[in-house]
Protein backbone atom coordinates (compact mmCIF):
# COMPACT_ATOMS: atom_id res chain seq x y z
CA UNK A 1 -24.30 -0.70 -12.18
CA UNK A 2 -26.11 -1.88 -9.08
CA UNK A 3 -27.78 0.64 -6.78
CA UNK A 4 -30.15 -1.28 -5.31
CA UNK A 5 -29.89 -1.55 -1.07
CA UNK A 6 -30.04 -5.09 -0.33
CA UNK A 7 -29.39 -6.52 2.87
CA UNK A 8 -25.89 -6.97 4.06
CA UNK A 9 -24.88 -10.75 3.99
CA UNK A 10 -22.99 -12.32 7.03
CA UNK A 11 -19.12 -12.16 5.84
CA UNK A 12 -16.00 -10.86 6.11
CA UNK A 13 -15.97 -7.03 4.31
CA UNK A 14 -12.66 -5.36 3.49
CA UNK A 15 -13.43 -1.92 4.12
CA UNK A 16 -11.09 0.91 2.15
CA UNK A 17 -11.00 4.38 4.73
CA UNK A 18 -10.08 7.58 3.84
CA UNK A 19 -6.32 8.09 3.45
CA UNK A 20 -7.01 11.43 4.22
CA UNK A 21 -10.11 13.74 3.01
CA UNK A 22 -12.95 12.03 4.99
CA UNK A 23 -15.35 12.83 2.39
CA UNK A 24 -13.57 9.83 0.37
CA UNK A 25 -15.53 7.17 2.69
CA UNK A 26 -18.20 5.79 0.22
CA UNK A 27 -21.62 5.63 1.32
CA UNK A 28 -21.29 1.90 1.24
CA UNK A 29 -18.74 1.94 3.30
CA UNK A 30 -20.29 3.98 5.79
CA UNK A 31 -23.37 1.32 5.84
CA UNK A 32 -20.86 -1.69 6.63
CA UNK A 33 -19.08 0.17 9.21
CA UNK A 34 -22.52 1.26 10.72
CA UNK A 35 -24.39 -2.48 10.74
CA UNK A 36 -21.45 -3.92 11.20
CA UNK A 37 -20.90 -6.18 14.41
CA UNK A 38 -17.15 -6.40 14.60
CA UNK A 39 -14.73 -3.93 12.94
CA UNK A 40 -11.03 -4.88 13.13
CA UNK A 41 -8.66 -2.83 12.34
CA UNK A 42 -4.50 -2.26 13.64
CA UNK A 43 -4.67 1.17 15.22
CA UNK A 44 -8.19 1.32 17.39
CA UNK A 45 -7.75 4.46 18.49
CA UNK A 46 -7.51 6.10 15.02
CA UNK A 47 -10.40 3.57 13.45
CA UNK A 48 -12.45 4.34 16.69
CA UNK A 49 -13.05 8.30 15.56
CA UNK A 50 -14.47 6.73 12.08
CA UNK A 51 -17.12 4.72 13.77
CA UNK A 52 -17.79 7.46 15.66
CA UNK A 53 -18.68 9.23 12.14
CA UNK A 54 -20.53 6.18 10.64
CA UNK A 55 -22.70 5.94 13.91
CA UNK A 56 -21.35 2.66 14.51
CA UNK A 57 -22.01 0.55 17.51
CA UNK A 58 -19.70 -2.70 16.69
CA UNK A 59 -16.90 -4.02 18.75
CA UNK A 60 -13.12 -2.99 17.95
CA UNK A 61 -10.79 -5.72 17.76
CA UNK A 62 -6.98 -4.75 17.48
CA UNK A 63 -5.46 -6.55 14.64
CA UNK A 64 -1.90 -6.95 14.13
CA UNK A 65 0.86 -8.97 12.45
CA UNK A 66 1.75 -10.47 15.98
CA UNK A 67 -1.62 -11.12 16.92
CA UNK A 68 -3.51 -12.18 13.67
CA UNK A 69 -2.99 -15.80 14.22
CA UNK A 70 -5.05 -15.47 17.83
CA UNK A 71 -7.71 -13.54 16.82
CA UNK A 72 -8.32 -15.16 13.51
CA UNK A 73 -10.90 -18.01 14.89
CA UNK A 74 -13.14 -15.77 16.85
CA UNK A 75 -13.44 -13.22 13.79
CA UNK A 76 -13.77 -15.59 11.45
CA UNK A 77 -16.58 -17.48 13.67
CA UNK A 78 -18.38 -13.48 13.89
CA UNK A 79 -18.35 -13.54 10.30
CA UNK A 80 -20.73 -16.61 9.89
CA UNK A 81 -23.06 -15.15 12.16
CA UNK A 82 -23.44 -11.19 10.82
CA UNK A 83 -20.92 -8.58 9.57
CA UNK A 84 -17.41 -8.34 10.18
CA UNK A 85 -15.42 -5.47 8.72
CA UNK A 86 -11.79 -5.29 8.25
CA UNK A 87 -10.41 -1.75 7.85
CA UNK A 88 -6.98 -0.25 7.58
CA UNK A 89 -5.81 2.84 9.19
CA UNK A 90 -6.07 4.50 6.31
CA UNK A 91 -7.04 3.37 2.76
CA UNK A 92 -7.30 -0.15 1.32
CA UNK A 93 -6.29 -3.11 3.36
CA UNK A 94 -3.71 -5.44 3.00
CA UNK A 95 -1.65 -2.66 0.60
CA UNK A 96 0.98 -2.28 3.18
CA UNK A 97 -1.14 -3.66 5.91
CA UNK A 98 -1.20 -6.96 8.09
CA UNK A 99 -4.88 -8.02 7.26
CA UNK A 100 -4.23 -10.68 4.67
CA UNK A 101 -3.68 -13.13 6.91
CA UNK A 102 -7.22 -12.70 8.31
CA UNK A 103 -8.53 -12.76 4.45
CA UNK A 104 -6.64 -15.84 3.64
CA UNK A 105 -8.12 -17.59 6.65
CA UNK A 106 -11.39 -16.85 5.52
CA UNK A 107 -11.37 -17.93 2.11
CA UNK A 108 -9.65 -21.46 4.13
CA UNK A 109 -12.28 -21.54 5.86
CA UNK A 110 -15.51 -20.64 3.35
CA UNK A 111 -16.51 -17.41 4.82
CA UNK A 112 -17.70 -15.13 2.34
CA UNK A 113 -15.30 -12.37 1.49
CA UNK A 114 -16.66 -8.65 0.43
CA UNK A 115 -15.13 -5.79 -1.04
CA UNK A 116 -16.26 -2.66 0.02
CA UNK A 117 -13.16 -0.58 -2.47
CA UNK A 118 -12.52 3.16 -1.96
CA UNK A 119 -9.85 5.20 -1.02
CA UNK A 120 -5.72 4.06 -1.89
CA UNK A 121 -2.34 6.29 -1.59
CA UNK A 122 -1.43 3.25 -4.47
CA UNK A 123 -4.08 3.89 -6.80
CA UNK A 124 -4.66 7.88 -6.18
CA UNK A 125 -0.46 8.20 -6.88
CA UNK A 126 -0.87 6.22 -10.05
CA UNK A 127 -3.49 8.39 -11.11
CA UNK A 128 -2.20 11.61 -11.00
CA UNK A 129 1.35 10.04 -12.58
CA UNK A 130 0.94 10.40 -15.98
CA UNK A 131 2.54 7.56 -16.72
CA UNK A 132 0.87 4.16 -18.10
CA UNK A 133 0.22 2.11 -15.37
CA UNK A 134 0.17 -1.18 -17.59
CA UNK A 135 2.97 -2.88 -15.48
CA UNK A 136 3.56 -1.79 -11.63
CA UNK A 137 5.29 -3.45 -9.05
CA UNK A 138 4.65 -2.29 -5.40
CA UNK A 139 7.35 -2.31 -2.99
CA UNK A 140 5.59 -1.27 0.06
CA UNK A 141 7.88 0.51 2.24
CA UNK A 142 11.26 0.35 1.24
CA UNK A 143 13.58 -1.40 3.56
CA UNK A 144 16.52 1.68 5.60
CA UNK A 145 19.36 0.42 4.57
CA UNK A 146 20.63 2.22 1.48
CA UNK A 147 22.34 -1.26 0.16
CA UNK A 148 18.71 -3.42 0.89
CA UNK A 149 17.01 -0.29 -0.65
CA UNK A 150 19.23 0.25 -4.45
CA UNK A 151 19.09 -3.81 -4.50
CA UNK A 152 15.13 -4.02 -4.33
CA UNK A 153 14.92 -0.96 -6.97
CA UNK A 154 17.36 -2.82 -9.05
CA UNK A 155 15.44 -6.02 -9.02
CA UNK A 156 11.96 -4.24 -9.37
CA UNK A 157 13.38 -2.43 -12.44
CA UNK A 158 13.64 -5.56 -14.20
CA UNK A 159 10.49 -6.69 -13.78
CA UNK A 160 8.28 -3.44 -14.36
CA UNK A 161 7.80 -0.57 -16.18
CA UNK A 162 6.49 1.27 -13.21
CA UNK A 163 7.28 1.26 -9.91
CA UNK A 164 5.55 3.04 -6.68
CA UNK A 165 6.32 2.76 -3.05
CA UNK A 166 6.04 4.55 0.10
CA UNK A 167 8.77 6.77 1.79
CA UNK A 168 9.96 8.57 4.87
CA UNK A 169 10.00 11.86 4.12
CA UNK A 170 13.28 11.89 6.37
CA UNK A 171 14.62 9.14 3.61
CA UNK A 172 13.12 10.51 0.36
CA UNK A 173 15.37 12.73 -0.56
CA UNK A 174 18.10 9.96 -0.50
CA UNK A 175 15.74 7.02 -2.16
CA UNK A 176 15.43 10.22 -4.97
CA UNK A 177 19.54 9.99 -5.22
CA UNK A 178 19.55 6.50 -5.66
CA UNK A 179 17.26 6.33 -7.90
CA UNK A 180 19.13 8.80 -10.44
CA UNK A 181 22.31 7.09 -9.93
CA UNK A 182 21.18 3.66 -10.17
CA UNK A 183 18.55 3.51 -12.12
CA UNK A 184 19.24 5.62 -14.75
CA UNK A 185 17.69 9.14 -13.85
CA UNK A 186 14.07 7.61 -14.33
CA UNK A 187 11.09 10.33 -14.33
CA UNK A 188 9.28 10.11 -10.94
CA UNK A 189 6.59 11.91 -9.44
CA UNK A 190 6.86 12.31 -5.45
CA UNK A 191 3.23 12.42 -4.00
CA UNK A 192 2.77 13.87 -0.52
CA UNK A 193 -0.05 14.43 1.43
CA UNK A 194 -2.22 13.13 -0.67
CA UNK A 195 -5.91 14.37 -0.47
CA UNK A 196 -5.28 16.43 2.55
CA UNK A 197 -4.48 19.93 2.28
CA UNK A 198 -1.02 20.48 1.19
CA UNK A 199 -1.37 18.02 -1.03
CA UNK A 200 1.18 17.85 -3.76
CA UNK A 201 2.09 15.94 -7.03
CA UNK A 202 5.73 16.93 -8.12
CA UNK A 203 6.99 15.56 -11.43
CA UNK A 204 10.56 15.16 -12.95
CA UNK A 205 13.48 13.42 -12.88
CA UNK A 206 15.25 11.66 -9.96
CA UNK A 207 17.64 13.63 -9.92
CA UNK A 208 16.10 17.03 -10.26
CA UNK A 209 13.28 16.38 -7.25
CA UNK A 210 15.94 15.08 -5.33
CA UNK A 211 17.46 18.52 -3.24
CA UNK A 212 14.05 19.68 -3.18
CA UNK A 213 12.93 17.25 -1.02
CA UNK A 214 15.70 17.42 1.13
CA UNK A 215 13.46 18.63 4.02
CA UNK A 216 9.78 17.97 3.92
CA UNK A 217 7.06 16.64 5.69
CA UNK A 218 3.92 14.27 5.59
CA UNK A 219 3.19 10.85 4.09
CA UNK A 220 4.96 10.31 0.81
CA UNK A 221 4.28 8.01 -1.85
CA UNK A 222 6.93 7.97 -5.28
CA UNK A 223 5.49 6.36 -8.69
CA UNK A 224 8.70 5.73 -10.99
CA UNK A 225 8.85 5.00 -14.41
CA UNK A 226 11.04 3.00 -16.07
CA UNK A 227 12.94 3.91 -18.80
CA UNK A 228 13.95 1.08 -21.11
CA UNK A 229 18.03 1.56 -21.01
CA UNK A 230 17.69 1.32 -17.24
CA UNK A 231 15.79 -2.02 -16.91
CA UNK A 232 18.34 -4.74 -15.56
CA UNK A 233 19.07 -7.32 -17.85
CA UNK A 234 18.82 -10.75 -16.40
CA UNK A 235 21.07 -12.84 -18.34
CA UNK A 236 23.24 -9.88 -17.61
CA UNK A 237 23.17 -9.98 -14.13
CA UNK A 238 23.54 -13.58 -14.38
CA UNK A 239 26.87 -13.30 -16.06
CA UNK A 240 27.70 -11.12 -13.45
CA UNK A 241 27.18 -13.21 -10.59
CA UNK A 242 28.82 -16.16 -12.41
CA UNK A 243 31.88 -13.51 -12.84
CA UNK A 244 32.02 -12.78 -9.47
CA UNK A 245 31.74 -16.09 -7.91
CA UNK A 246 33.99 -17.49 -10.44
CA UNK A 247 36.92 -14.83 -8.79
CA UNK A 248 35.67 -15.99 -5.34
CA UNK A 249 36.62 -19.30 -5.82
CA UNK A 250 40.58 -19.09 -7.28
CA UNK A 251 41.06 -16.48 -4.03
């Protein structure tokens, strides 16, 4: 364990934020954020009040998936000269964030990359689970449609043991259906607000959770685990598709 306050090195530093409690920004991440001489980050106006709490004098640069490509060169060329941070709205970037093309471009181009790891909805959900998080698959958000949605579950399922993803509340209580109808009744645990002040952790099965959270509020994330006789058998759905397409053809 280092504790040691060495000098920050020029580079790109992938900042983790608070996804909620503020107290969750690390100490080291309020010294990057404060010496830092570029921050960029996809919502300034939200990252703008957390400078204001590290003290922080750098430059915002707005950072989005549509933009990334543009900006890329000039933060990449601040980064050889001093400290550029890359934060997310809120938690870890590039979970569920556009800042991995920025990343990739650095390691392209040999600018030192630096974590600077704190706060994550993906990690805090997994820890307050229960469940053994020996292999998890990360959707994301899931897509609206209800057909796009079962089929990514489905094919996740196969591959994992556990799965977590974030939700509209306005959607949840309908992901929670699906879930028990398609995938077996799995346990879940529906996460909401996580670190703030009605935070919750609600365990039990799909099924159960589902009319409860018919009508709630707040940032959701849902950690399901998979139950063996609900994993999708490959060869199975294979044999399937082979089924199916072999119909299609004598119509």
């Amino acid at each position: 364990m280092c504790l040691a306050m060495t000098g920050l090195v020029p580079g790109l530093y992938v900042v983790a934020t608070p996804i909620g409690h503020l107290e969750d920004l690390s100490p080291r991440a309020l010294r990057v954020l404060g010496e830092a001489a570029v921050v960029a980050a996809e919502d300034t106006r939200t990252s703008g009040k957390l400078l204001k709490l590290a003290g922080s004098r750098a430059r915002m640069v707005s950072l989005t998936e549509h933009n990334v490509g543009a900006r890329a060169p000039e933060l990449l060329e601040a980064a050889r000269r001093g400290v550029v941070a890359l934060v997310s709205d809120a938690g870890t970037p590039l979970i569920a964030d556009p800042g991995a093309r920025l990343v990739e471009a650095a390691h392209v181009a040999g600018v030192p990359v630096v974590a600077s790891p704190g706060p994550s909805a993906l990690a805090a959900a997994l820890s307050v689970s229960g469940f053994e998080a020996r292999m998890v698959q990360f959707l994301g958000f899931l897509p609206r449609p209800p057909g796009e949605r079962v089929k990514l579950l489905q094919k996740a399922a196969s591959a994992a043991a556990v799965l977590v993803f974030f939700e509209s509340p306005a959607r949840l209580s309908a992901t929670l259906g699906e879930l028990a109808t398609e995938l077996g009744d799995p346990e879940v645990v529906v996460c909401r607000e996580l670190t703030k002040v009605h935070e919750e952790a609600v365990r039990g099965r799909a099924s159960e959770l589902a009319p409860r959270f018919h009508t709630t509020r707040g940032e959701v994330t849902v950690v399901v685990r998979i139950e063996a006789s609900a994993e999708v058998d490959d060869d199975e759905v294979r044999s399937d598709l082979g089924e199916k397409e072999a119909g299609t053809a004598g119509l």
